[in-house]
N, C-alpha and C. Protein backbone atom coordinates (compact mmCIF):
# COMPACT_ATOMS: atom_id res chain seq x y z
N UNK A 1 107.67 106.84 132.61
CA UNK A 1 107.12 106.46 133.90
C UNK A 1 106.96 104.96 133.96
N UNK A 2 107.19 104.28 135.08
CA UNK A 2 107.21 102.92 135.29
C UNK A 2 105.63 102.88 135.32
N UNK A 3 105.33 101.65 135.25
CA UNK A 3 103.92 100.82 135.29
C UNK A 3 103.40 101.12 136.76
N UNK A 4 103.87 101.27 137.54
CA UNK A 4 103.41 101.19 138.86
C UNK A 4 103.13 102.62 139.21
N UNK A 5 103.45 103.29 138.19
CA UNK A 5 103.13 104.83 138.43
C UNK A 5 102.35 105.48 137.76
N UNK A 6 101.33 104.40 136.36
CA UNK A 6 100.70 104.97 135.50
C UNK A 6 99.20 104.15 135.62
N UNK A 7 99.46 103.16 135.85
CA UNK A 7 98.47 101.92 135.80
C UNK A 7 97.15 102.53 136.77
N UNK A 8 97.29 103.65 137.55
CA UNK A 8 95.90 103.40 138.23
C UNK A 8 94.81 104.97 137.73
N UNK A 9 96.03 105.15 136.71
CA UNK A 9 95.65 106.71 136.19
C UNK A 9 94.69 106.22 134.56
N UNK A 10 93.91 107.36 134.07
CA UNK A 10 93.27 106.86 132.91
C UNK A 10 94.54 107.33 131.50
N UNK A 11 93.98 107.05 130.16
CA UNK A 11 95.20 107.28 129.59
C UNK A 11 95.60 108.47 129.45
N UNK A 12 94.08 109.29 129.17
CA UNK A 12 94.24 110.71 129.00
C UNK A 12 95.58 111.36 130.22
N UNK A 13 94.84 111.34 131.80
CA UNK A 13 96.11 111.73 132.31
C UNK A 13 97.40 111.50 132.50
N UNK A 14 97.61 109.80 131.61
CA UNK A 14 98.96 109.93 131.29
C UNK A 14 99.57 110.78 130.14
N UNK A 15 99.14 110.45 129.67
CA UNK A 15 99.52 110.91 128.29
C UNK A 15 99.90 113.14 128.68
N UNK A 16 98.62 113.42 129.46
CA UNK A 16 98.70 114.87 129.62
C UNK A 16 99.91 114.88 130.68
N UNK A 17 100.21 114.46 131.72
CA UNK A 17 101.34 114.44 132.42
C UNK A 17 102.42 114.23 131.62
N UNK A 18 102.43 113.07 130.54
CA UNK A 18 103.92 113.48 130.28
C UNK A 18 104.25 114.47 129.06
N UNK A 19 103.35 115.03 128.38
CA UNK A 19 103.30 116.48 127.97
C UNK A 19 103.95 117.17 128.53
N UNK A 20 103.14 118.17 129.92
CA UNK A 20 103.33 118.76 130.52
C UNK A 20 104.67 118.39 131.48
N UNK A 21 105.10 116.85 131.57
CA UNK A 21 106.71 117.08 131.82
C UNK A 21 107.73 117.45 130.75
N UNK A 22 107.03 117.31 129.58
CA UNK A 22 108.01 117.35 128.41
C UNK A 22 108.49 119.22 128.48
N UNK A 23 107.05 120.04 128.70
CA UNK A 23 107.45 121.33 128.50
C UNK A 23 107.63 121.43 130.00
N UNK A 24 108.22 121.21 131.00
CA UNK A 24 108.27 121.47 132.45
C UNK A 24 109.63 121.71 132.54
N UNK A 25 110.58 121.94 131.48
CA UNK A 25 112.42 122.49 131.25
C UNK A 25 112.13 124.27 130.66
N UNK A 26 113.01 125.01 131.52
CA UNK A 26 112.88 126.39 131.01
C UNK A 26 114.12 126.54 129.53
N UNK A 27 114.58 125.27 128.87
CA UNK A 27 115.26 125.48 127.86
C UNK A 27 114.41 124.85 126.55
N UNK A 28 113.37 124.01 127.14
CA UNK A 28 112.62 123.28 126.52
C UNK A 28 111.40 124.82 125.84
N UNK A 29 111.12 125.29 126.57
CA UNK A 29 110.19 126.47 126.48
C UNK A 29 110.98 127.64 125.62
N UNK A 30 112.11 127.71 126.04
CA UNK A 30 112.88 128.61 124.79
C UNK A 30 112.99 127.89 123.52
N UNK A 31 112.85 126.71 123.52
CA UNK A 31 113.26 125.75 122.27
C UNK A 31 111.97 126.32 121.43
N UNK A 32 110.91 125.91 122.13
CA UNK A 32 109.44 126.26 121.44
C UNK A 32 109.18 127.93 121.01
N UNK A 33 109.88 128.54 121.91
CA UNK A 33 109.85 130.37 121.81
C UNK A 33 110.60 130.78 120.06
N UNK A 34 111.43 129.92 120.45
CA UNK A 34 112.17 129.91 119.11
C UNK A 34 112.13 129.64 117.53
N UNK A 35 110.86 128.47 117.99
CA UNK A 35 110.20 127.71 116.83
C UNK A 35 109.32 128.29 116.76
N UNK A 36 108.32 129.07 117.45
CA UNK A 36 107.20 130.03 116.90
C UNK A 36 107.74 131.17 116.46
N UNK A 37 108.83 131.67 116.97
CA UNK A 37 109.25 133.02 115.62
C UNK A 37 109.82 132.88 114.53
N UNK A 38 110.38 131.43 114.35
CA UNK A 38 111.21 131.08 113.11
C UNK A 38 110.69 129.99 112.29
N UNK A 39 109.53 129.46 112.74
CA UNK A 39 108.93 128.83 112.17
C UNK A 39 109.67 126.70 112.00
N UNK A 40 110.51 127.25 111.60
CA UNK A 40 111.30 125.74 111.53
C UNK A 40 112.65 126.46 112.15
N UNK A 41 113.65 125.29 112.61
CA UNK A 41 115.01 125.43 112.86
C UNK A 41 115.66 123.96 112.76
N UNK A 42 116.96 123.95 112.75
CA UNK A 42 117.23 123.00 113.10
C UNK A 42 118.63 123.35 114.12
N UNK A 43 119.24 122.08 114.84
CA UNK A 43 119.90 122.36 116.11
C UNK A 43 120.29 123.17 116.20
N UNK A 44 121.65 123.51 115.32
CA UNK A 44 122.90 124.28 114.67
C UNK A 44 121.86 125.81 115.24
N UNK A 45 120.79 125.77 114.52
CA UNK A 45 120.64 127.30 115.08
C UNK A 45 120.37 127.73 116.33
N UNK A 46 119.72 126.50 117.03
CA UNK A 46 119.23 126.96 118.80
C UNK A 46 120.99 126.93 119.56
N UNK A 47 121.64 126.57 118.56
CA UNK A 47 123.13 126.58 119.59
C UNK A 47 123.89 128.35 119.44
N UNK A 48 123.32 129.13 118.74
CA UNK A 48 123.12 130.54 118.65
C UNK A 48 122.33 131.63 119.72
N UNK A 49 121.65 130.85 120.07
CA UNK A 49 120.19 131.56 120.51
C UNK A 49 120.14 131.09 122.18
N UNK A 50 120.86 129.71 122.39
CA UNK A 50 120.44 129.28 124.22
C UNK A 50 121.45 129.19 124.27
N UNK A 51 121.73 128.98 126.02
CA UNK A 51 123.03 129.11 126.30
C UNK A 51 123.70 128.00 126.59
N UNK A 52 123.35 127.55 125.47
CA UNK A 52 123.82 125.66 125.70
C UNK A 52 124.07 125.05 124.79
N UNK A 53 125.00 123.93 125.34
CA UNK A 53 125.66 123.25 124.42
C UNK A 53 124.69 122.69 123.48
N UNK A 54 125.50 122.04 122.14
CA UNK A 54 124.93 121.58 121.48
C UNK A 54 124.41 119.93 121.49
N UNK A 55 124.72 119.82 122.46
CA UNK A 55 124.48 118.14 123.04
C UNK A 55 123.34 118.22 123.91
N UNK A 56 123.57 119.42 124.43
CA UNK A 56 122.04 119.76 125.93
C UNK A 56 121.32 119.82 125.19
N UNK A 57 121.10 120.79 123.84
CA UNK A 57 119.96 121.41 123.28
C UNK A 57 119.56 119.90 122.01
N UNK A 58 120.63 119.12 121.78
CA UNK A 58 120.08 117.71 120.98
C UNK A 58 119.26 116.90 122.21
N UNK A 59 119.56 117.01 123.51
CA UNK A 59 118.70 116.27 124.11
C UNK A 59 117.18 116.98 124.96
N UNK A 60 116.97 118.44 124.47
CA UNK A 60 116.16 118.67 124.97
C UNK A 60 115.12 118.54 123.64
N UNK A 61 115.96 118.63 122.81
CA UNK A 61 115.38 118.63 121.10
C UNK A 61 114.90 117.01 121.03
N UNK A 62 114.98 115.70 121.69
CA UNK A 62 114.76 114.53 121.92
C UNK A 62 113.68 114.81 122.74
N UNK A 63 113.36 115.43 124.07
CA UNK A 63 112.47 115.04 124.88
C UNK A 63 111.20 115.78 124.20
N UNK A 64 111.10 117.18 123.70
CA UNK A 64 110.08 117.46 122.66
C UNK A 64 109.77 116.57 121.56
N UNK A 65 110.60 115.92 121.13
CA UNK A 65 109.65 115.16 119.85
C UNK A 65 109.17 113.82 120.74
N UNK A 66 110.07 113.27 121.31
CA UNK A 66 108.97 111.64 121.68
C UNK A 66 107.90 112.35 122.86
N UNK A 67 107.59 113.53 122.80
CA UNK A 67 106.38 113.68 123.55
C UNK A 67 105.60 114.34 122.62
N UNK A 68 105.85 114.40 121.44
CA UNK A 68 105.05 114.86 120.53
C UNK A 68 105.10 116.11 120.07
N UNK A 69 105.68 116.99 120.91
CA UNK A 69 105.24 118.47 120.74
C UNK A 69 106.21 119.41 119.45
N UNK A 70 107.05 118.78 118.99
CA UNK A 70 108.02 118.73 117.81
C UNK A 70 108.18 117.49 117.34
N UNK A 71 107.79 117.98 115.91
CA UNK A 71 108.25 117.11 114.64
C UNK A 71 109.65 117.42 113.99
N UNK A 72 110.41 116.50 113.57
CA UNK A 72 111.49 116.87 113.04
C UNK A 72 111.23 116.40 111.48
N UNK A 73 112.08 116.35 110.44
CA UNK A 73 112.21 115.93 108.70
C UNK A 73 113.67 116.27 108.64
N UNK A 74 114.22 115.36 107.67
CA UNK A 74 115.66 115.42 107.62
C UNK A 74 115.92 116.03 106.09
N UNK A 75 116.81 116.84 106.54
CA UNK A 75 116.93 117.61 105.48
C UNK A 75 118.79 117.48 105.05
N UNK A 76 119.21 117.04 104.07
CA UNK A 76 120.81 116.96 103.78
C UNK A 76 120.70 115.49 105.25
N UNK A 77 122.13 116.50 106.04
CA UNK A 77 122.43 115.96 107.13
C UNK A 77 122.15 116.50 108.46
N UNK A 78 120.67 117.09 108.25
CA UNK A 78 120.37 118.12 109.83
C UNK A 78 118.83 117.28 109.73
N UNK A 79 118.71 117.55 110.64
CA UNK A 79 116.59 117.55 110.97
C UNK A 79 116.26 118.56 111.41
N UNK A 80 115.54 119.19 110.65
CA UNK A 80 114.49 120.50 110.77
C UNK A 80 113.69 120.44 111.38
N UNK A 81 113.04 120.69 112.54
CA UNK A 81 112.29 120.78 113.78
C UNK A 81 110.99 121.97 113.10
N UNK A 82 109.95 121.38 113.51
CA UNK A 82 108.87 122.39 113.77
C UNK A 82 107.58 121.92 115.07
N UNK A 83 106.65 123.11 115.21
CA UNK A 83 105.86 122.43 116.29
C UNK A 83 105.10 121.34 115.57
N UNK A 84 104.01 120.42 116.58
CA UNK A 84 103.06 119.59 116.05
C UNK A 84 101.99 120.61 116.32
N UNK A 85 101.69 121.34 115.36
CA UNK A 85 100.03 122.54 116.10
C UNK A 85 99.16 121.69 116.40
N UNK A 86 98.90 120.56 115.93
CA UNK A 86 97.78 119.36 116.03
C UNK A 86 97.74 119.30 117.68
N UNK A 87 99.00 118.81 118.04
CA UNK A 87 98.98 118.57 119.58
C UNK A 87 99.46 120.15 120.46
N UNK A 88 99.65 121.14 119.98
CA UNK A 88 99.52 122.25 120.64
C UNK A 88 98.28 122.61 121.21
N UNK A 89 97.20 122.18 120.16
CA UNK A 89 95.92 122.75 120.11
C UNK A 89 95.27 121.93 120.83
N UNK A 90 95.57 120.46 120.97
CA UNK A 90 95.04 119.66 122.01
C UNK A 90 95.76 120.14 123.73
N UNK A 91 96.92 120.35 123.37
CA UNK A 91 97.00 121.31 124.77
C UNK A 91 96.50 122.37 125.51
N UNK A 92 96.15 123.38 124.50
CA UNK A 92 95.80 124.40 124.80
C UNK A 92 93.97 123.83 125.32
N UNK A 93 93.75 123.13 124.53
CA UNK A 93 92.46 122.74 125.09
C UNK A 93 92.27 122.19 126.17
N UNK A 94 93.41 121.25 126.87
CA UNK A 94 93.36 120.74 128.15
C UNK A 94 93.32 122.00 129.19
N UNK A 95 94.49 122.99 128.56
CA UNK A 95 94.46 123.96 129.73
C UNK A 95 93.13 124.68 130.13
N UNK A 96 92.61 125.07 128.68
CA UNK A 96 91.22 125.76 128.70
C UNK A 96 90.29 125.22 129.52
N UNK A 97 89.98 123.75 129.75
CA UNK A 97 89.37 122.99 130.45
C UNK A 97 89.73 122.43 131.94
N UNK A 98 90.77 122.65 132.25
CA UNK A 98 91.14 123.34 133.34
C UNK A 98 90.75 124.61 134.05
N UNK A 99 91.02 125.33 133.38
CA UNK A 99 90.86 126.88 133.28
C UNK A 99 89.61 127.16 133.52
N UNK A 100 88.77 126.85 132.72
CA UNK A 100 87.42 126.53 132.73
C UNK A 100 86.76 126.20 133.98
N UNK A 101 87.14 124.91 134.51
CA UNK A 101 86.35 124.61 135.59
C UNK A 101 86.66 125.76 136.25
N UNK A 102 88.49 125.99 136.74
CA UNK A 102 88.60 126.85 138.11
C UNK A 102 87.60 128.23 137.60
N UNK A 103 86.45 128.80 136.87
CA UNK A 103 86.03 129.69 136.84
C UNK A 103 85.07 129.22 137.40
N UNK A 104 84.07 127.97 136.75
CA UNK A 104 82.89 127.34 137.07
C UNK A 104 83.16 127.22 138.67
N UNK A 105 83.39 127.65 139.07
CA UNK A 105 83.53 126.88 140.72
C UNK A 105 83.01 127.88 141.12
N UNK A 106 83.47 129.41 141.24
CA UNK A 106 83.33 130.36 141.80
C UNK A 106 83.67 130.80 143.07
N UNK A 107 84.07 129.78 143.92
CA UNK A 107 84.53 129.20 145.31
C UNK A 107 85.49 129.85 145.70
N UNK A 108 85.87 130.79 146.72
CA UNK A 108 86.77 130.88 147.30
C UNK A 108 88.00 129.75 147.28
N UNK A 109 89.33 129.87 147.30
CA UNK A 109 90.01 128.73 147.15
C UNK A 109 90.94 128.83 148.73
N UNK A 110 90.68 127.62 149.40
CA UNK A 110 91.40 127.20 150.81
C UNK A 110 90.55 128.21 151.42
């Protein structure tokens, strides 16, 4: 995001916006579906499993790690992908707190 689009926001909601753009791809969300049943992967195997090339799935495999939500380690000549639970768990807590208020309200909504 450019400066002119972050600057009047605090950091927290930057930082949570571009999270939540990072998982806002329905191949990005299979990427993660994938990594919680297998624990680690690396590319070669999500090019089995989605229906996409192996260049789509290296660049959706890019927008998960510089947003944090996958770590990679290089292993031979591959990088092994797993989640960051550290920052899962800080997600899940944003949502909760979200979640949270819309209960605290009790309010009819519109």
């Amino acid at each position: 995001m450019g400066i002119t689009k972050t600057a009047g926001f605090s950091e927290s909601q930057n930082k949570n916006a571009l999270l939540f753009k990072a998982l806002g791809h329905p191949a990005r969300i299979a990427i993660i579906d994938h990594i919680l049943a297998v624990k680690t992967c690396i590319c070669n195997d999500l090019v089995g499993v989605l229906p996409l090339s192996q260049a789509t799935i290296s660049q959706h495999l890019r927008e998960l790690k510089e947003a944090g939500i996958i770590q990679g380690t290089i292993e031979g000549n591959a990088i092994c992908y797993c989640l960051n639970t550290e920052l899962m768990l800080e997600i899940k807590q944003v949502i909760d707190t979200y979640a949270h208020l819309n209960q605290a309200k009790q309010a009819p909504c519109c």
